[in-house]
N, C-alpha and C. Protein backbone atom coordinates (compact mmCIF):
# COMPACT_ATOMS: atom_id res chain seq x y z
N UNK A 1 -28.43 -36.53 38.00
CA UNK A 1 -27.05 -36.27 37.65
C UNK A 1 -26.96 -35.75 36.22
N UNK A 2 -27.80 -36.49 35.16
CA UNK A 2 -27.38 -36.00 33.78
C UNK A 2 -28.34 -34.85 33.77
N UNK A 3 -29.42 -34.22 34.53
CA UNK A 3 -29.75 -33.13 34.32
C UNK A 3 -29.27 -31.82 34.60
N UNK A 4 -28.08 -32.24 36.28
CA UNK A 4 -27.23 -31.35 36.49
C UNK A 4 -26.38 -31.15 35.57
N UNK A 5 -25.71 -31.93 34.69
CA UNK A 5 -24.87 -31.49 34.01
C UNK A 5 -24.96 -31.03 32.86
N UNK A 6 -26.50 -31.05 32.28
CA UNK A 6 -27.43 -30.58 31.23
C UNK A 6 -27.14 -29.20 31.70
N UNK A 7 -27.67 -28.72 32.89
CA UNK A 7 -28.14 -27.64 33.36
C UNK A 7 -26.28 -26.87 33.60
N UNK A 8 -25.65 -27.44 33.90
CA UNK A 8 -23.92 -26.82 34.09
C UNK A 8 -23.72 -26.22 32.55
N UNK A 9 -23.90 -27.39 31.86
CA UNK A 9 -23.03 -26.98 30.66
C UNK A 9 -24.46 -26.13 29.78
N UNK A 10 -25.81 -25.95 29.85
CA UNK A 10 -26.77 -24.58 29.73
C UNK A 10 -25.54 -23.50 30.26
N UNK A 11 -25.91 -23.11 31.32
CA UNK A 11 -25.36 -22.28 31.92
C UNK A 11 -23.84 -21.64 31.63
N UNK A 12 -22.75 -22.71 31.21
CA UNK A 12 -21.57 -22.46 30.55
C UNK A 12 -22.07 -21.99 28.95
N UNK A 13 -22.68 -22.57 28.28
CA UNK A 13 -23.03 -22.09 26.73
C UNK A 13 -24.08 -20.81 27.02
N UNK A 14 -24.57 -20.72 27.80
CA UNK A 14 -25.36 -19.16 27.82
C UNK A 14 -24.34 -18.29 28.54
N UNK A 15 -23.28 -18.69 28.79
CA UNK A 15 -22.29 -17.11 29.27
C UNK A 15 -21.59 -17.54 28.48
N UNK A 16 -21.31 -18.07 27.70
CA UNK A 16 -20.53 -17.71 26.97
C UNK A 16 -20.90 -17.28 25.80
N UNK A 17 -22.51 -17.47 25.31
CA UNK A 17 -23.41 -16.94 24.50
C UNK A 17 -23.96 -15.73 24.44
N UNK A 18 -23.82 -15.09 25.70
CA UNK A 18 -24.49 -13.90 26.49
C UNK A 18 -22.90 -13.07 26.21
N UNK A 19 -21.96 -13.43 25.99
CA UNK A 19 -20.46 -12.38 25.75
C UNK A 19 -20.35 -12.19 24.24
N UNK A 20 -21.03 -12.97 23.47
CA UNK A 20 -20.85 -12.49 22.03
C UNK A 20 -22.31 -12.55 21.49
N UNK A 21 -22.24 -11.83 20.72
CA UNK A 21 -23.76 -11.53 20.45
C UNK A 21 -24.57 -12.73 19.37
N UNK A 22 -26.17 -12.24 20.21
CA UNK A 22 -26.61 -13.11 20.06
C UNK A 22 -27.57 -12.60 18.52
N UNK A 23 -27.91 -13.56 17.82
CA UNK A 23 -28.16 -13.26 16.23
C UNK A 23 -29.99 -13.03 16.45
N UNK A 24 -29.94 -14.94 17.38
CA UNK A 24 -31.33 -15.37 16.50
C UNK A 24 -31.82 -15.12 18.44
N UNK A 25 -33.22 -15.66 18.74
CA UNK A 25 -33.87 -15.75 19.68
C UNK A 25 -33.90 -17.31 20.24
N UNK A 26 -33.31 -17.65 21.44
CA UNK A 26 -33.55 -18.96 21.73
C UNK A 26 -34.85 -19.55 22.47
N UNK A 27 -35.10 -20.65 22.32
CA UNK A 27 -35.95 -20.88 22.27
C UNK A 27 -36.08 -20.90 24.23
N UNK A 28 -37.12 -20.30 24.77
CA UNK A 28 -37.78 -19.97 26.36
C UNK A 28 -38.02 -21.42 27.15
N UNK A 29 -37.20 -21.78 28.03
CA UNK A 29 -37.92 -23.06 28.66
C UNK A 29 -38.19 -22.56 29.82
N UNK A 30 -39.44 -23.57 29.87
CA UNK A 30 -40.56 -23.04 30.93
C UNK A 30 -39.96 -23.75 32.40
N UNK A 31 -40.58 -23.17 33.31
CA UNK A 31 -39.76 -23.47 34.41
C UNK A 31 -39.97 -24.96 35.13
N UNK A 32 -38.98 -25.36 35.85
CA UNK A 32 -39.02 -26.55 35.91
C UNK A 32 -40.16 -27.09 36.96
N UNK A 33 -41.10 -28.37 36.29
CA UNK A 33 -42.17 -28.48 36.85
C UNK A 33 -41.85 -29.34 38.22
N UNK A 34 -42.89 -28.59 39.50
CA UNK A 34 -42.65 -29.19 40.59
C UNK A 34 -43.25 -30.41 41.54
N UNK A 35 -43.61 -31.20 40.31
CA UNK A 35 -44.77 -32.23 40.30
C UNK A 35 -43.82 -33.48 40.27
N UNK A 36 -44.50 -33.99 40.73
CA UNK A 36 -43.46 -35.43 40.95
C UNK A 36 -44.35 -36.70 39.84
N UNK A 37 -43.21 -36.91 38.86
CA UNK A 37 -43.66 -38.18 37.68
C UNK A 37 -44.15 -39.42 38.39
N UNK A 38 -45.49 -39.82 38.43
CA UNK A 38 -45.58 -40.66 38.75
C UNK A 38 -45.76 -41.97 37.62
N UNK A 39 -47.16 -41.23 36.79
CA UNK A 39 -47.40 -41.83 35.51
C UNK A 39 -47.41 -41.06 34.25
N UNK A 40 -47.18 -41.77 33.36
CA UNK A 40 -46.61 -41.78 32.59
C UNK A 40 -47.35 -40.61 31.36
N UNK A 41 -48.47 -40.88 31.64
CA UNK A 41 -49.69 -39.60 31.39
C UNK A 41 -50.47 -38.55 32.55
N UNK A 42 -51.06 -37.91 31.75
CA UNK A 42 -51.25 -37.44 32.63
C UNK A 42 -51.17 -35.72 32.79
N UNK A 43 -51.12 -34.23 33.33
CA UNK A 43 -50.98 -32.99 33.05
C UNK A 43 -49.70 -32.78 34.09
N UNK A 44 -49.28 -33.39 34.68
CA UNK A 44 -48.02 -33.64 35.48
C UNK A 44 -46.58 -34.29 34.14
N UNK A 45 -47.00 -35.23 33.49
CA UNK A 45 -45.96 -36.22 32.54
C UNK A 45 -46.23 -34.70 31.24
N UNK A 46 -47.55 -34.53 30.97
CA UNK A 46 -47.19 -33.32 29.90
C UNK A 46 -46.49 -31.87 30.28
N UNK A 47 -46.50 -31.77 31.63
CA UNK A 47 -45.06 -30.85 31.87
C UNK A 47 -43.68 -30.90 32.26
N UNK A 48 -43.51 -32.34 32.38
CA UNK A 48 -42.21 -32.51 32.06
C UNK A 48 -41.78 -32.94 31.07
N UNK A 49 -42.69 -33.23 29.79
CA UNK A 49 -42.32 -33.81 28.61
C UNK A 49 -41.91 -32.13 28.02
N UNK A 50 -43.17 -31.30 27.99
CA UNK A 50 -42.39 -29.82 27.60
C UNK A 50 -41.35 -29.47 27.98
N UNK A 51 -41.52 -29.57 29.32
CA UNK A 51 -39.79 -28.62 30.16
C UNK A 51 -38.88 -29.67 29.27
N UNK A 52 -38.96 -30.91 29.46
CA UNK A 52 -37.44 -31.76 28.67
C UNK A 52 -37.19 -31.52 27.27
N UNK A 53 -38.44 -31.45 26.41
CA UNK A 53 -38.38 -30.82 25.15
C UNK A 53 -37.84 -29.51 24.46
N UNK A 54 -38.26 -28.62 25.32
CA UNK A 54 -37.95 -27.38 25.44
C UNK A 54 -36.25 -26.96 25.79
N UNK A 55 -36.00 -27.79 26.87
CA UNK A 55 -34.29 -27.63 27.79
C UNK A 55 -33.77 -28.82 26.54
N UNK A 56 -34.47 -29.41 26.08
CA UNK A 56 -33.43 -30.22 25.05
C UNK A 56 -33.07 -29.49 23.21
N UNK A 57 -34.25 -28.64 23.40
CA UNK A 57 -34.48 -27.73 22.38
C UNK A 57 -33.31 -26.63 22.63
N UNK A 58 -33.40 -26.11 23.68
CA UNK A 58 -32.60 -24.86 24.12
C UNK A 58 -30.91 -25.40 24.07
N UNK A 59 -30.48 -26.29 24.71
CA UNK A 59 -29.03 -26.50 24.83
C UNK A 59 -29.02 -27.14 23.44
N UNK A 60 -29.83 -27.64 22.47
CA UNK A 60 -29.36 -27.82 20.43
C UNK A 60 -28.98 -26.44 20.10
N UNK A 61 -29.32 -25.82 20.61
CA UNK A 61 -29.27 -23.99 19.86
C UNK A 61 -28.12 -23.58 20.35
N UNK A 62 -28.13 -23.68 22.33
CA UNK A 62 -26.94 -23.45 22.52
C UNK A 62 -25.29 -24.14 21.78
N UNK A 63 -25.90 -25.02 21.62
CA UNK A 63 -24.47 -25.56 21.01
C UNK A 63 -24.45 -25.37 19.88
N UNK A 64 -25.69 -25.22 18.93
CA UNK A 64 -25.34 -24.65 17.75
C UNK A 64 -24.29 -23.29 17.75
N UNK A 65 -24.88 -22.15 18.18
CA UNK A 65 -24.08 -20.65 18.45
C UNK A 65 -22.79 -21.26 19.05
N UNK A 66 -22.70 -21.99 20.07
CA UNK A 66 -21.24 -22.15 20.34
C UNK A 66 -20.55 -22.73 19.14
N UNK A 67 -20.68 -23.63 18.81
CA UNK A 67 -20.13 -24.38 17.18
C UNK A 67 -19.64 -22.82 16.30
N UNK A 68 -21.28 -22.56 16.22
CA UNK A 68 -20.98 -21.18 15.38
C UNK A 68 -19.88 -20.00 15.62
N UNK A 69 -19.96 -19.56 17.09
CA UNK A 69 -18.90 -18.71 17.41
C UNK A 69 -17.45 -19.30 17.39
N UNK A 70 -18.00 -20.65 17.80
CA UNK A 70 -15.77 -21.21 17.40
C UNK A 70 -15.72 -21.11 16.05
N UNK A 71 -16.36 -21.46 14.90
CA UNK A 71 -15.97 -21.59 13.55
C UNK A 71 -15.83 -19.51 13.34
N UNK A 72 -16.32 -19.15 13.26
CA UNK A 72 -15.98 -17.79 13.70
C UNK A 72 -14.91 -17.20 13.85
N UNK A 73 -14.35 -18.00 15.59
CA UNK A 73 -13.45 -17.28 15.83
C UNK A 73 -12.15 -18.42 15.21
N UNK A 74 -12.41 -19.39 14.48
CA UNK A 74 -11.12 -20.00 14.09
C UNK A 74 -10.75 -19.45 12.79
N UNK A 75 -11.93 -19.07 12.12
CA UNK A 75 -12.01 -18.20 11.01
C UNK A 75 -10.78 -16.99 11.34
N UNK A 76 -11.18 -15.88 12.30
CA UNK A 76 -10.77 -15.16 12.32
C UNK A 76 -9.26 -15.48 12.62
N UNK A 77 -9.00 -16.60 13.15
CA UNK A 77 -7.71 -16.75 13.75
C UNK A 77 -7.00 -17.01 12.13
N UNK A 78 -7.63 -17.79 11.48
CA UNK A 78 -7.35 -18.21 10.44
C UNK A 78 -6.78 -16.75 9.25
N UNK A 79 -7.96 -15.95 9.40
CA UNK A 79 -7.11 -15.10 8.51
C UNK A 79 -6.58 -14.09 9.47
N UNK A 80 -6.19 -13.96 10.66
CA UNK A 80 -5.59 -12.52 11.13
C UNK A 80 -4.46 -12.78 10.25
N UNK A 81 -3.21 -13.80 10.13
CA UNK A 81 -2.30 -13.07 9.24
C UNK A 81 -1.98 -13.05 8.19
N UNK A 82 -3.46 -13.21 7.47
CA UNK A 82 -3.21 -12.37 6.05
C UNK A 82 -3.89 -11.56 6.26
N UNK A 83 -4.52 -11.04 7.48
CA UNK A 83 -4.86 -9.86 7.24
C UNK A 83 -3.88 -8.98 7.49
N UNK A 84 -2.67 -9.31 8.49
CA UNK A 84 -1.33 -8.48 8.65
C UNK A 84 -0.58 -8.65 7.75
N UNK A 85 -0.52 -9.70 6.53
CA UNK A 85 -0.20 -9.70 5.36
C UNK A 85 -0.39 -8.57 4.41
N UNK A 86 -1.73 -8.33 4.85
CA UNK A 86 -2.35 -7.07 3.65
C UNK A 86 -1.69 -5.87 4.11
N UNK A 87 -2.31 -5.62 5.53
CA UNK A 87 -1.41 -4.38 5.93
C UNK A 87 -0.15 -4.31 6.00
N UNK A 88 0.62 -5.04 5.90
CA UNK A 88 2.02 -4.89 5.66
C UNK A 88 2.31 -4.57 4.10
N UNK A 89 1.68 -5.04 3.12
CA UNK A 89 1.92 -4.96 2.03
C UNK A 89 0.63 -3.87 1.89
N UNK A 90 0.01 -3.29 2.33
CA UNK A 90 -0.74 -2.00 1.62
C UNK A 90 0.52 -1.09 2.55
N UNK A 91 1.32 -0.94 3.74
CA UNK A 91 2.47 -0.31 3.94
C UNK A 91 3.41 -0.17 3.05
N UNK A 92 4.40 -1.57 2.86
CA UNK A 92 5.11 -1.50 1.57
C UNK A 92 4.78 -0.53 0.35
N UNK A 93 3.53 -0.63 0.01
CA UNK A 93 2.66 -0.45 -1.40
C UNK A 93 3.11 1.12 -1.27
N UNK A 94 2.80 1.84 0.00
CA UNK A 94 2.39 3.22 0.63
C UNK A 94 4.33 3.77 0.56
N UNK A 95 5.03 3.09 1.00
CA UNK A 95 6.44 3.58 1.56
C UNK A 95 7.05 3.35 -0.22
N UNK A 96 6.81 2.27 -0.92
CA UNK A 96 7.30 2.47 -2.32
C UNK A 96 6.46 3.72 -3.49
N UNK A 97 5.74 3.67 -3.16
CA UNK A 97 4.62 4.66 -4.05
C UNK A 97 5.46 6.09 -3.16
N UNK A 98 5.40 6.76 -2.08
CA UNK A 98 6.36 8.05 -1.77
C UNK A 98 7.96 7.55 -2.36
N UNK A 99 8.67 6.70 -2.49
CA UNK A 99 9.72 6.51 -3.38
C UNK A 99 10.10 6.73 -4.41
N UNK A 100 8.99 6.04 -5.22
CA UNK A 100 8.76 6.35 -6.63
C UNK A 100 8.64 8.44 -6.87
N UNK A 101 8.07 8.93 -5.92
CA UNK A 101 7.66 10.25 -5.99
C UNK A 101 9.00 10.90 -5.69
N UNK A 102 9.44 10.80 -4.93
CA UNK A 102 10.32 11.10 -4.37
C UNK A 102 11.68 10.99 -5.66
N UNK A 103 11.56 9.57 -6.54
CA UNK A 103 12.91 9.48 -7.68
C UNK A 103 11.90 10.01 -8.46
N UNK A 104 11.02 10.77 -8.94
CA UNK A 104 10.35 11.46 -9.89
C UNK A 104 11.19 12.78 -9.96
N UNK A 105 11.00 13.29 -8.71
CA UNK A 105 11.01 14.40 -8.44
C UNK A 105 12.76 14.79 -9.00
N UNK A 106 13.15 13.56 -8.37
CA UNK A 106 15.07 13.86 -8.42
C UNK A 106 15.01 13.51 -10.04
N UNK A 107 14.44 13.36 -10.73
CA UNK A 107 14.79 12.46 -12.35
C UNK A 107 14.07 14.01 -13.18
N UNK A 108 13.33 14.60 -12.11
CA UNK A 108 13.23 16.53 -13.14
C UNK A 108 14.36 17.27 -12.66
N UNK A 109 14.55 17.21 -11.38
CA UNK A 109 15.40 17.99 -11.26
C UNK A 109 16.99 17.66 -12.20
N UNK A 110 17.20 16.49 -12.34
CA UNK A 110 18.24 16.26 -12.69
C UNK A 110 17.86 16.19 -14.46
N UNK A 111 16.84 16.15 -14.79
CA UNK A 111 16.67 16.66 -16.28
C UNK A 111 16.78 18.04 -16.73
N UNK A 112 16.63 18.57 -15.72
CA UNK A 112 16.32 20.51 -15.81
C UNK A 112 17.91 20.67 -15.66
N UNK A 113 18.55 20.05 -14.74
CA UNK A 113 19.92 20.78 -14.53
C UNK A 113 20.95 20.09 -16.07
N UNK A 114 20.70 19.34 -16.32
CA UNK A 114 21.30 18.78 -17.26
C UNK A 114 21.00 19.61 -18.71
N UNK A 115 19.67 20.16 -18.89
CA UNK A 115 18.96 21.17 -20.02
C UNK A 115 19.85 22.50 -19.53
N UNK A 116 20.40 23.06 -18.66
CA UNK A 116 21.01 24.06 -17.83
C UNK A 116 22.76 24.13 -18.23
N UNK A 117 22.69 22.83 -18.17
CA UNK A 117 24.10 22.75 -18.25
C UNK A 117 24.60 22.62 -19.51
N UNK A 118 23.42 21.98 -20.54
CA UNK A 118 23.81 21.73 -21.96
C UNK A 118 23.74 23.06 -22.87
N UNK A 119 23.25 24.34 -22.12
CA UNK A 119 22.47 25.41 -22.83
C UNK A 119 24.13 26.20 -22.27
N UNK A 120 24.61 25.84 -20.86
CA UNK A 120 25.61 27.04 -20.57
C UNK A 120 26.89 26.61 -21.58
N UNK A 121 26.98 25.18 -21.37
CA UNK A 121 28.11 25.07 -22.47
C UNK A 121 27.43 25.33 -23.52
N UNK A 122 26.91 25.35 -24.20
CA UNK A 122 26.35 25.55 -25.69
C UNK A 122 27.05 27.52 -25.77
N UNK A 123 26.42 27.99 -24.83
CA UNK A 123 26.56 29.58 -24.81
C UNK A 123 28.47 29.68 -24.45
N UNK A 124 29.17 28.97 -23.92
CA UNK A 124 30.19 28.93 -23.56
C UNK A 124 31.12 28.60 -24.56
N UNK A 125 30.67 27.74 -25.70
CA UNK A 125 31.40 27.45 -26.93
C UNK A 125 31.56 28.12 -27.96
N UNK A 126 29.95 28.82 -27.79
CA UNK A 126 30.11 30.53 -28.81
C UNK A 126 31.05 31.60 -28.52
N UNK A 127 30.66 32.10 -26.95
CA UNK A 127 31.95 32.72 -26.61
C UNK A 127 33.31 32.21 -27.36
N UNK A 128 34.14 30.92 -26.73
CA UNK A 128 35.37 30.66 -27.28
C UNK A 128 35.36 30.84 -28.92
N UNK A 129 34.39 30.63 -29.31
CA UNK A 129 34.68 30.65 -30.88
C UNK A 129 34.54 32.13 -31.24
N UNK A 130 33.64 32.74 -30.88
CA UNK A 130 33.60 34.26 -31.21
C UNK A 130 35.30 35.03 -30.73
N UNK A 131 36.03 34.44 -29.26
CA UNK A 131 37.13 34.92 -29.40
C UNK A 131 38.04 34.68 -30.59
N UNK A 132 38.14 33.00 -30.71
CA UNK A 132 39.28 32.51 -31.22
C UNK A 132 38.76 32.87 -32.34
N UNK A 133 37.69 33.21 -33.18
CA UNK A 133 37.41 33.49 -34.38
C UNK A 133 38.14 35.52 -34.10
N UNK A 134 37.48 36.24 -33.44
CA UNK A 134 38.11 37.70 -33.23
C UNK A 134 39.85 37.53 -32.92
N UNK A 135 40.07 36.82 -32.52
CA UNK A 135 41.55 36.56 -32.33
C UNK A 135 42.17 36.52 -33.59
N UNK A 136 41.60 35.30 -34.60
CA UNK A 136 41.75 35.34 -35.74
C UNK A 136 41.96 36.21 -36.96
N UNK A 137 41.00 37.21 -37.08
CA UNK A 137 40.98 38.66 -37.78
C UNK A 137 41.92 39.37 -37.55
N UNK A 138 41.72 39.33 -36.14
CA UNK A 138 43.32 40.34 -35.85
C UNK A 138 44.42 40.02 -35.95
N UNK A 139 44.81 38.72 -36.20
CA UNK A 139 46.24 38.02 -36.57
C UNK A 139 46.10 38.18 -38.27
N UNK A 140 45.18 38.05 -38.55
CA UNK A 140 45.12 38.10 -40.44
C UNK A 140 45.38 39.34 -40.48
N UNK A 141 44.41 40.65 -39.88
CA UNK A 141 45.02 42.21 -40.39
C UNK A 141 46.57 42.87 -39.77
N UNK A 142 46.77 41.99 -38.85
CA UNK A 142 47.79 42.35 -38.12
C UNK A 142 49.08 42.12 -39.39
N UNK A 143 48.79 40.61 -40.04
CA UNK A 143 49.64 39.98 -41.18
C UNK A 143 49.70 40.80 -42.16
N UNK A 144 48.62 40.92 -42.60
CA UNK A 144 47.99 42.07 -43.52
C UNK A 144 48.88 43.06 -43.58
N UNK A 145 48.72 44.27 -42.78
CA UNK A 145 49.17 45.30 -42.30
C UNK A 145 50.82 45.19 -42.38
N UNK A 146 51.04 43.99 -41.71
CA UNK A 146 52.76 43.80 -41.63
C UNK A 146 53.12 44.03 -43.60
N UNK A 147 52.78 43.07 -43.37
CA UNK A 147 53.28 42.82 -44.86
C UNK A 147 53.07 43.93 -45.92
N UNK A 148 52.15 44.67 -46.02
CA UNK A 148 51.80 46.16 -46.53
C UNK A 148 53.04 46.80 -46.31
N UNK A 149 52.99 46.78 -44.97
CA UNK A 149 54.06 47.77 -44.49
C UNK A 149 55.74 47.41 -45.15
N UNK A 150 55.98 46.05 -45.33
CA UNK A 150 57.06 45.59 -45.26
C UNK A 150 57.21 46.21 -47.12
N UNK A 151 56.13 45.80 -47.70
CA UNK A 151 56.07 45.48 -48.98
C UNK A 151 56.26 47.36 -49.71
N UNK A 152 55.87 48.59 -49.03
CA UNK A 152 55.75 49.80 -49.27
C UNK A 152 57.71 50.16 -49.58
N UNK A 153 58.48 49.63 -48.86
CA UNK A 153 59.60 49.96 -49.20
C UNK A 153 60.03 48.69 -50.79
N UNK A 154 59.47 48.12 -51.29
CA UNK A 154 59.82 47.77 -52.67
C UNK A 154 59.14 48.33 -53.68
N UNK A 155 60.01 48.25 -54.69
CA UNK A 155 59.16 48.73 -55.59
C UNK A 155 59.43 47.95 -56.76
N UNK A 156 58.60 47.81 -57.88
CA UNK A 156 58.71 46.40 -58.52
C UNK A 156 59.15 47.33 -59.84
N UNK A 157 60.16 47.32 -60.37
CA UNK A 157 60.38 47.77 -61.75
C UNK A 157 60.22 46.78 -62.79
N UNK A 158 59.73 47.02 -64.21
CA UNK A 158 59.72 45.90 -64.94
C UNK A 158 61.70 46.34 -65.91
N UNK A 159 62.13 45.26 -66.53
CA UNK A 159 62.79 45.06 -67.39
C UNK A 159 63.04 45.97 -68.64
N UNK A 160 63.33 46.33 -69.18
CA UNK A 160 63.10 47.14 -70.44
C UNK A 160 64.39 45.58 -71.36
N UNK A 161 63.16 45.72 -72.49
CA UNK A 161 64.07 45.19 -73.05
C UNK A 161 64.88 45.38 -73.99
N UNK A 162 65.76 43.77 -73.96
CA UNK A 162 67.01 44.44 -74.77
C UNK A 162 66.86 44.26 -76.35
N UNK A 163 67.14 45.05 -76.99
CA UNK A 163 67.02 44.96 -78.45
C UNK A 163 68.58 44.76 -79.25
């Protein structure tokens, strides 16, 4: 009975050993001897002391790799979500970094139009002043002129004096 179930749970740890890979080499048990134990010595007792040695050797290993593949896969369970941690945040990282590019881009354009706009009014204030300054001249000669004109019909006599 406890060898059948030696031999069940072999058989469960080698398929399930045989689906994930195997590292090291386990150790070969020899096939089971068909000699019947009578005594206790003997070339009959030294092949079932191997085969039991050997099948007791083989299912330590097997259960080692099984141990090994659960710590493994609890591992992995353990970090899948920081590993979807990372990729979510190397996403984030990816969707803010084109953002940043993206308000770069709008922070020249809107520096250039603003250099555009400070240069047209700048040129737009000369104009007005070059009028209102030409506007100017011509209201002074216009004054000018009036007053010439007004001033051509006087004529300034001095006094003679009286003695």
């Amino acid at each position: 009975m406890r060898q059948t179930r030696a031999v069940v749970l072999g058989l469960l740890l080698s398929s399930t050993l045989v689906a994930g890979q195997q590292s090291q080499q386990l150790t070969v048990v020899p096939p089971k001897p068909t000699c019947t134990l009578i005594f206790k010595t003997g070339s009959c007792a030294d092949l079932w002391t191997n085969y039991n040695q050997a099948f007791a050797q083989r299912q330590r290993e097997e259960i080692q790799l099984y141990v090994n593949r659960q710590k493994e896969l609890a591992s992995e369970a353990a970090t899948a979500p920081l590993q979807q941690q990372i990729s979510e945040l190397t996403r984030l990282t990816g969707d803010q970094q084109t953002q940043i590019s993206k308000l770069q881009q709008q922070m020249q354009s809107d520096a250039s139009a603003s250099v555009e706009a400070r240069q047209n009014a700048h040129q737009q204030g000369l104009w007005e002043g070059l009028v209102i300054g030409g506007a100017g001249v011509l209201i002074l000669m216009a004054v000018v002129w009036g007053a010439r004109r007004i001033s051509r019909s006087f004529t300034i006599t001095k006094k003679e004096a009286v003695e």
